[in-house]
Protein backbone atom coordinates (compact mmCIF):
# COMPACT_ATOMS: atom_id res chain seq x y z
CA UNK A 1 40.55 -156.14 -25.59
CA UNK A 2 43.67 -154.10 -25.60
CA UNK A 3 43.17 -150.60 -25.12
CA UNK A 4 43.88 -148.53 -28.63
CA UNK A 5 47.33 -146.85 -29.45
CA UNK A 6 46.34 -143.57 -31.56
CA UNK A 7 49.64 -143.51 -33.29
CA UNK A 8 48.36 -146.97 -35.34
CA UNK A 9 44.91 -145.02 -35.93
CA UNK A 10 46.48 -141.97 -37.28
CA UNK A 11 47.40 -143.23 -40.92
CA UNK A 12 43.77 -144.46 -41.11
CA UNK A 13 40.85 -143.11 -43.26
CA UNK A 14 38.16 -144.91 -41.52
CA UNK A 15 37.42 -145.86 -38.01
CA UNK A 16 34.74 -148.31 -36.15
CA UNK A 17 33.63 -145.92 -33.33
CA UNK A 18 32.38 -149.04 -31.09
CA UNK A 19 35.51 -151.11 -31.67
CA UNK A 20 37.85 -147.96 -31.03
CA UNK A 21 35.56 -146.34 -28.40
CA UNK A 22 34.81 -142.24 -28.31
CA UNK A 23 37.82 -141.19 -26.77
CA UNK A 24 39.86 -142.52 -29.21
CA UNK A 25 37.71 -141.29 -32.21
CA UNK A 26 38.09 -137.73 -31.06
CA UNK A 27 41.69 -138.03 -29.84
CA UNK A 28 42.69 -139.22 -33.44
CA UNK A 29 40.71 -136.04 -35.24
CA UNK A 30 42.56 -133.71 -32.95
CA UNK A 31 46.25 -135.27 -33.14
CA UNK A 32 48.60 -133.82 -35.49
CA UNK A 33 48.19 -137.29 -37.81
CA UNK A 34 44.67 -136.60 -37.87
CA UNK A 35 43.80 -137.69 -41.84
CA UNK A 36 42.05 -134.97 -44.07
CA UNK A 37 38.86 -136.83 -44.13
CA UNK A 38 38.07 -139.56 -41.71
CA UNK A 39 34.69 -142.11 -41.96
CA UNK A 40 33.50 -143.08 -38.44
CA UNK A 41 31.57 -146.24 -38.22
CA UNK A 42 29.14 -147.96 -36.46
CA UNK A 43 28.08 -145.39 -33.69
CA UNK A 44 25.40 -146.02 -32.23
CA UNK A 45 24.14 -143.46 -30.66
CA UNK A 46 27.24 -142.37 -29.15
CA UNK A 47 27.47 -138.86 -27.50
CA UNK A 48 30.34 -136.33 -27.98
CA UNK A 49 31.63 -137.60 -31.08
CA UNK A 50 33.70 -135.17 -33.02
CA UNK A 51 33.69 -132.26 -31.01
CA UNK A 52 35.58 -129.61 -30.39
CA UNK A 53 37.10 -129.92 -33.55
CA UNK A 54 39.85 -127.20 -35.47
CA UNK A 55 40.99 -127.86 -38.40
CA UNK A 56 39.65 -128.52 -41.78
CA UNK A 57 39.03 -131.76 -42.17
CA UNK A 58 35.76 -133.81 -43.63
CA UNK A 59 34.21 -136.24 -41.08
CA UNK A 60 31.66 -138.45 -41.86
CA UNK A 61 29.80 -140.66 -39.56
CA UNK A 62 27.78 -143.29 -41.03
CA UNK A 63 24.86 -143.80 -38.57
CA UNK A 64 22.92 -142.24 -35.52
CA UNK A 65 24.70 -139.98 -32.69
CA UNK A 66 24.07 -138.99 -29.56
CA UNK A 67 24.04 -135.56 -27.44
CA UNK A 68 26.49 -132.73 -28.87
CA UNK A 69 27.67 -134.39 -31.96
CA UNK A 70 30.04 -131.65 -33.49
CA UNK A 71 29.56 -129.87 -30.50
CA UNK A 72 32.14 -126.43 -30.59
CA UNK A 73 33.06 -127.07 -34.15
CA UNK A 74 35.19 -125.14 -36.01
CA UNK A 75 36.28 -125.00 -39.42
CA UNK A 76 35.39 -129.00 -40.13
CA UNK A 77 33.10 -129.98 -41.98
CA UNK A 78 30.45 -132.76 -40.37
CA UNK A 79 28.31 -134.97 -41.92
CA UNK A 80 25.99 -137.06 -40.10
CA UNK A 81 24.03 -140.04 -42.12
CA UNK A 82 21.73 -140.66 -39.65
CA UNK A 83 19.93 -138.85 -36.65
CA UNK A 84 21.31 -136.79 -33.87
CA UNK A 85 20.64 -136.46 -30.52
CA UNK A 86 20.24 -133.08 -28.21
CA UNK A 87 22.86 -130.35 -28.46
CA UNK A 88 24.16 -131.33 -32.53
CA UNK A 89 26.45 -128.87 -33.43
CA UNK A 90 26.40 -127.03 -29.25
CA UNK A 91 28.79 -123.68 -29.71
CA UNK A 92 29.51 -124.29 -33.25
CA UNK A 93 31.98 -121.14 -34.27
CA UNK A 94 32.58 -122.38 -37.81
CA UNK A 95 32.51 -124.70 -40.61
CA UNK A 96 29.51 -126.36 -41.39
CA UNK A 97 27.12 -129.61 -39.52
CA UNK A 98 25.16 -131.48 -41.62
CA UNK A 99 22.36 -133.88 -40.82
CA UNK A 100 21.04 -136.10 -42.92
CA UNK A 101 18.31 -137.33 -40.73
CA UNK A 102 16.26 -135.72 -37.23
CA UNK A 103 17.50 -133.93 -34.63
CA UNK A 104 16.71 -133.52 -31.05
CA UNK A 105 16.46 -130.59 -28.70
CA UNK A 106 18.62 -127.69 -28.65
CA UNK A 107 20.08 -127.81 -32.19
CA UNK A 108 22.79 -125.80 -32.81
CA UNK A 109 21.97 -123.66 -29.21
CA UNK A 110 24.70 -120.89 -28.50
CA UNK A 111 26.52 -121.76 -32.17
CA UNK A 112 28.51 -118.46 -32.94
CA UNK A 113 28.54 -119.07 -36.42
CA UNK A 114 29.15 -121.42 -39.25
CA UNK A 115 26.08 -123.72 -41.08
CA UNK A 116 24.23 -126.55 -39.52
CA UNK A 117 21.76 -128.03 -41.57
CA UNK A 118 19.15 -130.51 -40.40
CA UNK A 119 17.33 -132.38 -43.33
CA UNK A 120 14.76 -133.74 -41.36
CA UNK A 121 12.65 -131.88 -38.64
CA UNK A 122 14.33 -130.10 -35.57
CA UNK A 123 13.24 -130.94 -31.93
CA UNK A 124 12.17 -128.15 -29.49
CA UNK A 125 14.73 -124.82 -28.62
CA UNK A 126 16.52 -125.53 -31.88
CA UNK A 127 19.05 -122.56 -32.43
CA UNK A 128 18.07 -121.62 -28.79
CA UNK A 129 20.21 -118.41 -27.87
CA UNK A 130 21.90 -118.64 -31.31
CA UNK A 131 24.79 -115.91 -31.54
CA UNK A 132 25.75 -115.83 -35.12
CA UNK A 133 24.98 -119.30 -36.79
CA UNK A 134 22.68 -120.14 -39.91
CA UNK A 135 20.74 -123.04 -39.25
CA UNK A 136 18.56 -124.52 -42.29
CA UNK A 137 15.79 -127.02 -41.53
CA UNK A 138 14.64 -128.70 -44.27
CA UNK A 139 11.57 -130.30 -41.98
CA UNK A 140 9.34 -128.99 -38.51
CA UNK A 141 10.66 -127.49 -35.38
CA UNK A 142 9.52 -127.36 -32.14
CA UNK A 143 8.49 -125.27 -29.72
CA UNK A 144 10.46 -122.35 -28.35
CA UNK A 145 13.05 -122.49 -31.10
CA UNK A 146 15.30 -119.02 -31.22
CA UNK A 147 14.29 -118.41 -27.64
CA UNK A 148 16.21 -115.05 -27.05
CA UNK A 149 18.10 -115.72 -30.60
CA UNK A 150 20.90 -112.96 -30.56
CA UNK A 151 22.21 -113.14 -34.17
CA UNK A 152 22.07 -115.41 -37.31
CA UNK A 153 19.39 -116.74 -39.50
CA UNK A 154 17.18 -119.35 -38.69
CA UNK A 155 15.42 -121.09 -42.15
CA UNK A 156 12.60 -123.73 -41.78
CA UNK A 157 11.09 -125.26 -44.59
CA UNK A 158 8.24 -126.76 -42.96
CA UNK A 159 5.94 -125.53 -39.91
CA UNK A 160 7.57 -123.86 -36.67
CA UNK A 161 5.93 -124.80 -33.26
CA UNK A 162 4.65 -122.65 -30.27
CA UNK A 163 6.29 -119.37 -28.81
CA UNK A 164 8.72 -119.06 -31.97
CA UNK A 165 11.58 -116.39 -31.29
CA UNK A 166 10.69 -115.72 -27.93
CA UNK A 167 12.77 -112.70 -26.15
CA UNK A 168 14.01 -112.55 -29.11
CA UNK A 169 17.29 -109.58 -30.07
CA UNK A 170 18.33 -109.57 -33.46
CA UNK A 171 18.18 -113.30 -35.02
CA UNK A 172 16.30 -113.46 -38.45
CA UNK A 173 13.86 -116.18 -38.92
CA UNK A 174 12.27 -117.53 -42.03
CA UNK A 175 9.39 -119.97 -41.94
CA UNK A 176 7.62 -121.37 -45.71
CA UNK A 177 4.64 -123.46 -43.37
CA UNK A 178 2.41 -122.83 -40.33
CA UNK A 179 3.63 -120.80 -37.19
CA UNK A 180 1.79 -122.30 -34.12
CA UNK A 181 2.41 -119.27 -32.29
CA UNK A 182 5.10 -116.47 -31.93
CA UNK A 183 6.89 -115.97 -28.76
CA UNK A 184 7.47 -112.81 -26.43
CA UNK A 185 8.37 -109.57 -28.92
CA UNK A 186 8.50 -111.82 -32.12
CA UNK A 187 6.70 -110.38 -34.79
CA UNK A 188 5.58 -110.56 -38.35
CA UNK A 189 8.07 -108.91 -40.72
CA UNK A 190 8.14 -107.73 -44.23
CA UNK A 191 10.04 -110.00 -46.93
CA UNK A 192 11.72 -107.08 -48.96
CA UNK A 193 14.62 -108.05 -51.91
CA UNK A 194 17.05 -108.04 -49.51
CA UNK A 195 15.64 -110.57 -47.37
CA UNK A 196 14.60 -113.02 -50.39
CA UNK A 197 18.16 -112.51 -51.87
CA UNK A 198 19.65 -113.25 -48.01
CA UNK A 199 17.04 -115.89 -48.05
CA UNK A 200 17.84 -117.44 -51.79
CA UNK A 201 21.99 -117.83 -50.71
CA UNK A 202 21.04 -119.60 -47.43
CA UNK A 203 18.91 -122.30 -49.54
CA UNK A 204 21.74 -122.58 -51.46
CA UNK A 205 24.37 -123.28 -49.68
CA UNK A 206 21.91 -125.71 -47.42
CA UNK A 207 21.42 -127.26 -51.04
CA UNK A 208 17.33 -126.96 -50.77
CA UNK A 209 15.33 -126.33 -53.78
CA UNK A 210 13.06 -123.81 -52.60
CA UNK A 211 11.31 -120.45 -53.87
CA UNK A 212 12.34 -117.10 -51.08
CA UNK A 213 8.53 -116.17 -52.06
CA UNK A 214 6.79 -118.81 -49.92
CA UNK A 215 8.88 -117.63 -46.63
CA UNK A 216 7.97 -115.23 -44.02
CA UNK A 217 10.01 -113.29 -42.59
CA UNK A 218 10.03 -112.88 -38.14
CA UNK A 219 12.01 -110.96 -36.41
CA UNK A 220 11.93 -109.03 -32.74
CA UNK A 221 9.99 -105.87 -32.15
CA UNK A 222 12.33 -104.35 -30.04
CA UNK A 223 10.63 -103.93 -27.14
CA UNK A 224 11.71 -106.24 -24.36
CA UNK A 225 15.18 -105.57 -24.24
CA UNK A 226 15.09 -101.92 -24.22
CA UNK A 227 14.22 -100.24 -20.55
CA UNK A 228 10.93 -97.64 -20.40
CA UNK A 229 11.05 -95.42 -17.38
CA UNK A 230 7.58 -95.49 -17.61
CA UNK A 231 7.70 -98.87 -16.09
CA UNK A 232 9.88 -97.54 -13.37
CA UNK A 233 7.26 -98.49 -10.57
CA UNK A 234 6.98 -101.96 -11.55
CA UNK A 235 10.82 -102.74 -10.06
């Protein structure tokens, strides 16, 4: 098969992302042609598709992805009908990741901002080291999700898994179901009006249908990251 010329894939709205291969699928969204919206096709599991994308355009990919879908996104908008492999939405700065389906491991770790949205449940570490991104999870998530968590809000509708928030700074988390267990300086908080009007916009724009009143609220003591001289000695 002759390899693919991206000038005769610019005027195009939709694109088979086996026929055309990856590097052509991202090449297109990035080149000056690139259409305003753009359906990808058939992926199959593919990693890396639509990364590192800036500019605001509408990308749909009808199917399941690989690792880092969307990965370093900013300012498109990605929607995924399907599941996603580890990494979905990796360094995300803005714009907004939608899945309509699972994800692995490591959602949305190190995002700076922006919305990623997982319908479905949320593997282990998801939002892992988050720096400023909203993730909603309209499912579970595993274990060690917000592990040290440095900014943003993290919104699960359904049950969190084991050491939740661990080494945790100053990333909210909001949990309606079960907590297996918190993590290292994560701790109960109070839900005040501010938190359940934070709480109702986040819902919202994740388009979930669901009462601030059933959350709970987590969030870091403050201890770990501060030094005590008291513990001196134990360096």
């Amino acid at each position: 098969m002759a390899p693919t010329v991206i000038s005769e894939l610019a005027p195009a709205s939709t694109i088979d992302a086996t026929a055309a291969g990856v590097r052509a699928v991202n090449a297109l969204l990035a080149s000056p042609g690139s259409p305003a919206a753009l359906t990808i096709t058939d992926p199959r599991g593919a990693h890396a598709l639509a990364c590192g994308l800036d500019a605001e355009v509408e990308v749909t990919i009808e199917g399941h992805v690989g690792y880092y879908c969307a990965g370093m996104n900013q300012r498109a908008t990605v929607t995924v009908h399907g599941s996603a492999g580890v990494g979905v939405a990796e360094n995300m700065m803005s714009g907004s990741v939608r899945v309509r389906g699972d994800a692995s491991q490591s959602a949305g770790a190190t995002a700076h901002g922006g919305l990623l949205v997982i319908e479905g449940n949320a593997g282990a570490r998801c939002g892992i080291s988050m720096k400023g991104v909203d993730i909603v999870v309209g499912g579970d998530i595993g274990h060690m999700s917000a592990f040290m968590g440095q900014a943003g809000r993290l919104v699960v509708l359904g049950d969190a898994g084991e050491a939740l928030g661990d080494s945790l700074y100053e990333a909210r988390i909001y949990v309606r179901g079960r907590v297996a267990s918190l993590g290292a300086d994560c701790v109960r908080k109070d839900l005040r009006p501010e938190h359940r009007a934070e709480l109702a916009e986040l819902l919202a724009a994740a388009g979930f249908d669901a009462d601030p009143a059933e959350f709970t609220r987590y969030g870091s003591a403050r201890e770990l990251y501060h030094f005590h001289v008291d513990n001196a000695n134990a360096y």
